[in-house]
Protein backbone atom coordinates (compact mmCIF):
# COMPACT_ATOMS: atom_id res chain seq x y z
CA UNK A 1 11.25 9.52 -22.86
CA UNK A 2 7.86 10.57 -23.87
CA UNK A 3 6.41 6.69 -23.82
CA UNK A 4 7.58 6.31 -20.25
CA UNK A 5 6.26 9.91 -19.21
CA UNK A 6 2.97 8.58 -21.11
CA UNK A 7 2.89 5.32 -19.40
CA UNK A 8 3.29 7.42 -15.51
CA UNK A 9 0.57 9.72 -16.90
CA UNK A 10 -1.85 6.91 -17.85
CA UNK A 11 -1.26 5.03 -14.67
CA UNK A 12 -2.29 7.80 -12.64
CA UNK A 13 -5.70 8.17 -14.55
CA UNK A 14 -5.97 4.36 -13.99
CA UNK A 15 -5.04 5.39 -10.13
CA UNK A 16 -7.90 7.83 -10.28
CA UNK A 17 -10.44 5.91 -11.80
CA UNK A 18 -9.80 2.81 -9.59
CA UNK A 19 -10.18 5.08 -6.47
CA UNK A 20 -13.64 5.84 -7.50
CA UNK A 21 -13.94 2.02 -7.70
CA UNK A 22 -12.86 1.99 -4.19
CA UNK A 23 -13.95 4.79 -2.49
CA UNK A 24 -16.81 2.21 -1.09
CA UNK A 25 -15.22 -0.41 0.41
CA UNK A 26 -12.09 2.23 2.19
CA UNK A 27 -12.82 -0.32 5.11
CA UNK A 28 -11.89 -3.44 3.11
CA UNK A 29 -8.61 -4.81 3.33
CA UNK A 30 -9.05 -7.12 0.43
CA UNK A 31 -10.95 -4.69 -1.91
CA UNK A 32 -7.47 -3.51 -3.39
CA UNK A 33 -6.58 -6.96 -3.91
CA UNK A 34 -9.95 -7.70 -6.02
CA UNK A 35 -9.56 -4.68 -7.79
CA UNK A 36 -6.68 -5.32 -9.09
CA UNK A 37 -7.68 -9.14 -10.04
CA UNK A 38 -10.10 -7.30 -12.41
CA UNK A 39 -7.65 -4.73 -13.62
CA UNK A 40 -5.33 -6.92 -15.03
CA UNK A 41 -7.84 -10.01 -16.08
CA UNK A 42 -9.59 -7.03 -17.95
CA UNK A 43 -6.51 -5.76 -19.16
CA UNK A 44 -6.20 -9.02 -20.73
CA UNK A 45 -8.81 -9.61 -22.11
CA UNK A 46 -8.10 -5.93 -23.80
CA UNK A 47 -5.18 -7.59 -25.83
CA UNK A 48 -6.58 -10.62 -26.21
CA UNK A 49 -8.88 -8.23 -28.76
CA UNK A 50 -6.16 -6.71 -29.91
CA UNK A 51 -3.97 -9.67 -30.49
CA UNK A 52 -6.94 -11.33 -32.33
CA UNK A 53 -7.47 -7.94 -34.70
CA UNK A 54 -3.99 -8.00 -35.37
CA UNK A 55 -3.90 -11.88 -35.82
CA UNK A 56 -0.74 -12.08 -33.60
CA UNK A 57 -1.49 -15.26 -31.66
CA UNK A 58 1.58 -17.27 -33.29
CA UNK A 59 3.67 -14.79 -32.15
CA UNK A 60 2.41 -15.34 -28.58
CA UNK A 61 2.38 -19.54 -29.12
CA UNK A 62 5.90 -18.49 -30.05
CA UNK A 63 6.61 -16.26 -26.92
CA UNK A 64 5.44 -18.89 -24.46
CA UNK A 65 7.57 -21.77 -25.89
CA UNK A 66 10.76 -19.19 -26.18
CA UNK A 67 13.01 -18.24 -23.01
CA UNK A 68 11.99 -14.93 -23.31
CA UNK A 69 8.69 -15.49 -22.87
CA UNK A 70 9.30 -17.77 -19.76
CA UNK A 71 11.43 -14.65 -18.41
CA UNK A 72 8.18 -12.43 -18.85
CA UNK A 73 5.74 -14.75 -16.87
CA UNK A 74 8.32 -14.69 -14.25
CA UNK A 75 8.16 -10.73 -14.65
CA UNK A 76 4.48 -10.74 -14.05
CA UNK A 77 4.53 -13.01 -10.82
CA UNK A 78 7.32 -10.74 -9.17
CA UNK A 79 5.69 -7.34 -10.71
CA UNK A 80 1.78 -8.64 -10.19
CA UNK A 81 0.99 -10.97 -7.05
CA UNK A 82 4.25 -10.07 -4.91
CA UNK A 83 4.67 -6.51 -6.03
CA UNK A 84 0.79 -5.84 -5.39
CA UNK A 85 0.32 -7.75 -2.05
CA UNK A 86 3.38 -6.73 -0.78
CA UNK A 87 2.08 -2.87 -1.48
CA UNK A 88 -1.27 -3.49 0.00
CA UNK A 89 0.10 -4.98 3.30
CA UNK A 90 2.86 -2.18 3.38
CA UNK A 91 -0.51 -0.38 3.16
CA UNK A 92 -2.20 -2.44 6.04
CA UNK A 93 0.64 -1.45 8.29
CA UNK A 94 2.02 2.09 7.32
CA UNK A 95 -0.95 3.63 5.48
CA UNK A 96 -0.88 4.74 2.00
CA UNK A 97 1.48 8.29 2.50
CA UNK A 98 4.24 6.42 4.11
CA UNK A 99 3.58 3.31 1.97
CA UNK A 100 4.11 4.77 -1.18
CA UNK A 101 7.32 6.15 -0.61
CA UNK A 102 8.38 3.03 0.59
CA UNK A 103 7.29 0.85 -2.72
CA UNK A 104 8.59 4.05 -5.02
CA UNK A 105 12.29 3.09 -4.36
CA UNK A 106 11.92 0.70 -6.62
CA UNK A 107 13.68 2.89 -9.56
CA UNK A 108 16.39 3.13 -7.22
CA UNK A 109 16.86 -0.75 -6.63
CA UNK A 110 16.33 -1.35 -10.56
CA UNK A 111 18.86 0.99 -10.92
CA UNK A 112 21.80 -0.66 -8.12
CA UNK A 113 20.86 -3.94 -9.65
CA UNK A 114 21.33 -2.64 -13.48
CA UNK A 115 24.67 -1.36 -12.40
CA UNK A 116 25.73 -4.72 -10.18
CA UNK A 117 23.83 -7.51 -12.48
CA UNK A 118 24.42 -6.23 -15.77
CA UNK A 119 27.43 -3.44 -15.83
CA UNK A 120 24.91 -0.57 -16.94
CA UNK A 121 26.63 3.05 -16.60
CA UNK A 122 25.12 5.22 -14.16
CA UNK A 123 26.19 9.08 -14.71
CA UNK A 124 25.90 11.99 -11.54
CA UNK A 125 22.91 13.52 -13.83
CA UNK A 126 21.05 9.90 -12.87
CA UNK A 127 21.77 9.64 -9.34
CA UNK A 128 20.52 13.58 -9.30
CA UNK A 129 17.51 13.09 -11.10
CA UNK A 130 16.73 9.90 -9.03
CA UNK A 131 17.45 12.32 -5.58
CA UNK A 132 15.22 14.32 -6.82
CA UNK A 133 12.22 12.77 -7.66
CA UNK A 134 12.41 10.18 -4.85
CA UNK A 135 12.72 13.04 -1.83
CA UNK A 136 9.69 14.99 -3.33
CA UNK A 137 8.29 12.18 -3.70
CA UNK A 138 8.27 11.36 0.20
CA UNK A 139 7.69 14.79 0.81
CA UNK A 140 4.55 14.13 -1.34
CA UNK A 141 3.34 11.06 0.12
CA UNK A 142 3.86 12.51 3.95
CA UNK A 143 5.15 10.55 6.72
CA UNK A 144 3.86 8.26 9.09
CA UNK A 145 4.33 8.09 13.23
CA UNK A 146 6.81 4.34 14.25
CA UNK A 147 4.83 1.74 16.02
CA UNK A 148 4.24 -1.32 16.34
CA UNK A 149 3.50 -2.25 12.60
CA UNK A 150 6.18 0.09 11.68
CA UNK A 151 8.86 -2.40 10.81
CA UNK A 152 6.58 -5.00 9.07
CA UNK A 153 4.76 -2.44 7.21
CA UNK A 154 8.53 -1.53 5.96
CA UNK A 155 9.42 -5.34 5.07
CA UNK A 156 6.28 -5.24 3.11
CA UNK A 157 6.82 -2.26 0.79
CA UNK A 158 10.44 -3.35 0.16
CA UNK A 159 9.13 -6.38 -0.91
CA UNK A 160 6.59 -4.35 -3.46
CA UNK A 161 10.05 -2.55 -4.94
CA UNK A 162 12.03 -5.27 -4.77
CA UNK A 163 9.26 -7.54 -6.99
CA UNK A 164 8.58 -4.25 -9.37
CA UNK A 165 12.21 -3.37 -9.86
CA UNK A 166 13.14 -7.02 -10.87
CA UNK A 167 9.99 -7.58 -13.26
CA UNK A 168 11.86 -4.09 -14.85
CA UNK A 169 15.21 -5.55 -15.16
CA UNK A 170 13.73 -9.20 -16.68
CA UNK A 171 11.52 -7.46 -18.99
CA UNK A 172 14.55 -5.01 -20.17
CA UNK A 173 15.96 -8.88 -20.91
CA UNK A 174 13.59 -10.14 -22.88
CA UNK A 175 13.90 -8.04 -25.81
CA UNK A 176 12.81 -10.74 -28.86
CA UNK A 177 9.11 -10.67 -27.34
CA UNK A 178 7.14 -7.50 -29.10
CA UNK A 179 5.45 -4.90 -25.97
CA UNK A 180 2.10 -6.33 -27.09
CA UNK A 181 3.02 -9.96 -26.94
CA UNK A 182 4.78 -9.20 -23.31
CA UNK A 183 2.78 -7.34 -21.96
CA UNK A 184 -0.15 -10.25 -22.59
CA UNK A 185 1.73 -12.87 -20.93
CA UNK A 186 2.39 -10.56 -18.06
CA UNK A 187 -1.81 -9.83 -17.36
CA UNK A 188 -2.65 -12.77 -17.98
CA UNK A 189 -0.36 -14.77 -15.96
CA UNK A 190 -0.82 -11.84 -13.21
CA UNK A 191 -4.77 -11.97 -13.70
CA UNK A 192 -4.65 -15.86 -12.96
CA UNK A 193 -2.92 -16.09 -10.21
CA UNK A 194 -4.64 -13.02 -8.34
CA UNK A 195 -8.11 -15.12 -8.64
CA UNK A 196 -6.85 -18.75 -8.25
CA UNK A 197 -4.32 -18.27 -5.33
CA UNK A 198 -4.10 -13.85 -4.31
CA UNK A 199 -8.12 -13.67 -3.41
CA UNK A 200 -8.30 -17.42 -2.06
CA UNK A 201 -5.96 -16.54 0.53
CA UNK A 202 -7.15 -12.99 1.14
CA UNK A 203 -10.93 -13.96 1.34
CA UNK A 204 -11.71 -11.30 -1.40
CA UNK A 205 -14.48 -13.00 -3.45
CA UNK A 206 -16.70 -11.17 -1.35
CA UNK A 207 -15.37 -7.78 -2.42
CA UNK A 208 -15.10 -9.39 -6.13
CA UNK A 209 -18.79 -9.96 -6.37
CA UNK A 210 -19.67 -7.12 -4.29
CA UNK A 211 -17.08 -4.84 -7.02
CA UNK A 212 -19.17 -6.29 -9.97
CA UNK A 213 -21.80 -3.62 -10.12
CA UNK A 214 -18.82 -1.50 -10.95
CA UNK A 215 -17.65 -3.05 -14.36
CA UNK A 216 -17.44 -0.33 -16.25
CA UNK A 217 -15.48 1.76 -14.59
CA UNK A 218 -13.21 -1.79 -14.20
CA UNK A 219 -12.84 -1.77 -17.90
CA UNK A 220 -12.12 1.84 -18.41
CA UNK A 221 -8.82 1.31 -15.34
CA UNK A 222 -7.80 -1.99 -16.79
CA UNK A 223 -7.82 0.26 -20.71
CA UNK A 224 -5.80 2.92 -19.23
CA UNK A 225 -3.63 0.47 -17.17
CA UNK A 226 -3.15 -1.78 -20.97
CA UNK A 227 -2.21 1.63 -23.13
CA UNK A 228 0.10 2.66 -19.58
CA UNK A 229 2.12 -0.32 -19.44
CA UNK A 230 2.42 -0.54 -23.43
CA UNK A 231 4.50 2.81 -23.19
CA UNK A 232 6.04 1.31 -19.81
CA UNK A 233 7.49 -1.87 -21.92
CA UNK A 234 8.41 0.06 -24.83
CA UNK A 235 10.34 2.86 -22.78
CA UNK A 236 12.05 -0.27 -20.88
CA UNK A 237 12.96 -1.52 -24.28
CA UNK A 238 14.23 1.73 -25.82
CA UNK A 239 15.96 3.56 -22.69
CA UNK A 240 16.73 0.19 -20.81
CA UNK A 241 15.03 -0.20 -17.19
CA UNK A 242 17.01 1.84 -14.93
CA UNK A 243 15.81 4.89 -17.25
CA UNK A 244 12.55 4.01 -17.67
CA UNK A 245 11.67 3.35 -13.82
CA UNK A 246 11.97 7.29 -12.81
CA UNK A 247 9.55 8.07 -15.72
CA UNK A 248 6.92 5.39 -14.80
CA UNK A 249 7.08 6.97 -11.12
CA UNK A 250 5.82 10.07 -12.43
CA UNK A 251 2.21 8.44 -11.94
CA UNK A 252 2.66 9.95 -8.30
CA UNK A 253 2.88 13.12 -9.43
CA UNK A 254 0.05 12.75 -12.39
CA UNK A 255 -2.28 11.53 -9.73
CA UNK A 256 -3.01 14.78 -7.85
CA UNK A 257 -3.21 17.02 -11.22
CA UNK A 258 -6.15 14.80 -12.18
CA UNK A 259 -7.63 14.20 -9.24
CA UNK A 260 -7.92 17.94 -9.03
CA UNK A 261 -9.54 18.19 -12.67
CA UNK A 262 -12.06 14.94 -12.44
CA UNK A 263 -12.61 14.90 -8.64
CA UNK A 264 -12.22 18.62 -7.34
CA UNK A 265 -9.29 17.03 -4.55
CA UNK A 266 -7.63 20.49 -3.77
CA UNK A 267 -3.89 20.51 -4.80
CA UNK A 268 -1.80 23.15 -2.91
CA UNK A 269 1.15 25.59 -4.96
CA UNK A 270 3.72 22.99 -2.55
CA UNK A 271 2.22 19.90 -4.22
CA UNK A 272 2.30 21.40 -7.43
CA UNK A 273 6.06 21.98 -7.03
CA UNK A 274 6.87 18.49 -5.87
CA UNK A 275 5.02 16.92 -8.17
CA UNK A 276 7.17 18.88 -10.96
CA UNK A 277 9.77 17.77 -9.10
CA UNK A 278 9.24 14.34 -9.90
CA UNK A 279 8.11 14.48 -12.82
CA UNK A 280 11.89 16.87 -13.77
CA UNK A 281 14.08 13.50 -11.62
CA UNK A 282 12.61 11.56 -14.12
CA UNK A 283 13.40 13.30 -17.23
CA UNK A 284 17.06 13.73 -15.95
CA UNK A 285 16.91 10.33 -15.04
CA UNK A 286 15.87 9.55 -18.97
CA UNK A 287 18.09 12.13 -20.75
């Protein structure tokens, strides 16, 4: 429980850190998309170090050549370029409150398709503690006025969960590949395909070389986003995916806490609550 509450906590300080990255181009629609071609290219190249120190590339020649591995590089193309640009045009369409909640019921689809796909138990306290965190969530994220892009915008953002929870599930299934190994396949894999096919299509280069000035604060997002998913694979490994989803949600509730300590972004005594709230679905979801 405490790697996956980790992994929510360190992917809301990558949140924070890549808003700063952001805040410049709020008019961009493809700025997201570069950002996050740097994120996990740098997060990459981050175990890339780390698998050289460790001298663990025949485990990863090993990986690639294994079905496992195969099932993780699938992972990373549902969890990376559909997940991602499905989120950012559920964002186009619905704006970020409404989008969020949206993309966050992935937990809940990991969970169904557990149940269906692989005959995992789910107990009341689960379905409670998924409730839970889920409707403050929404409540959270605040809602959004129907029109015209309504419907799209909500294809979109079931497309995000849909691509998350199933990266989940087929990382829970490749248990022979260590977190480390995984978890390099996935950025790499991800990283790729965001600059060869994502920005292509998107016409993002501009935003690319326009976010270079910003590297730094690239690296420091795509360190926090390597040590978040780390404890996001190893939680999936120990508590199986439909446990470890609620935790890695708690990001949305991690997110206001520090923007309030590194930003000064006022958080009211109601937000505080509902973000306890989902950070307490979670941990029932967990126990």
């Amino acid at each position: 429980m405490i790697s996956g509450l980790c992994g929510g906590f360190l992917w809301a300080l990558d949140t924070v850190i890549l808003s700063v990255v952001l805040a410049p181009f709020s008019m961009s629609f493809a700025a997201p998309l570069a950002a996050t071609a740097f994120h996990d290219l740098g997060s990459a190249l981050w175990l890339a170090v780390l698998t050289t120190l460790r001298r663990r590339w025949p485990a990863v020649l090993r990986a690639v050549k294994h079905r496992d591995g195969r099932r993780i590089m699938t992972a990373a193309l549902l969890g990376g370029p559909v997940g991602m640009a499905g989120y950012v045009m559920a964002i186009r369409y619905l704006g970020p409150g409404l989008a969020a909640s949206v993309s966050s019921l992935y937990p809940a689809l990991g969970l169904l398709a557990g149940a269906l796909m692989f005959h995992e138990p789910v107990t009341r306290r689960q379905i409670t503690g998924m409730i839970l965190s889920l409707g403050c969530l929404m409540l959270l994220s605040g809602g959004a006025v129907q029109g015209s892009g309504f419907w799209p915008g909500l294809g979109f953002g079931l497309l995000a969960a849909t691509g998350w929870a199933c990266e989940g599930l087929l990382v829970q299934k490749a248990d022979s590949v260590d977190n480390d190994v995984a978890l390099l396949l996935r950025q790499s894999v991800s990283g790729t395909v965001f600059w060869l096919a994502v920005l292509p299509l998107f016409h993002g280069f501009g935003d690319a070389q326009a976010m270079s000035g910003s590297l730094g604060l690239l690296a420091a997002a795509s360190l926090a986003g390597t040590a978040s998913y780390l404890c996001y694979y190893l939680a999936i490994h120990r508590l199986g995916a439909a446990r470890a989803m609620p935790l890695n949600i708690t990001f949305c509730a991690w997110a206001p806490v520090l923007a309030w300590l590194f930003q000064g972004t006022p958080v009211t005594l109601w937000q505080a609550m509902l973000c306890a709230g989902v950070i307490l679905g979670g941990m029932l979801c967990a126990l």
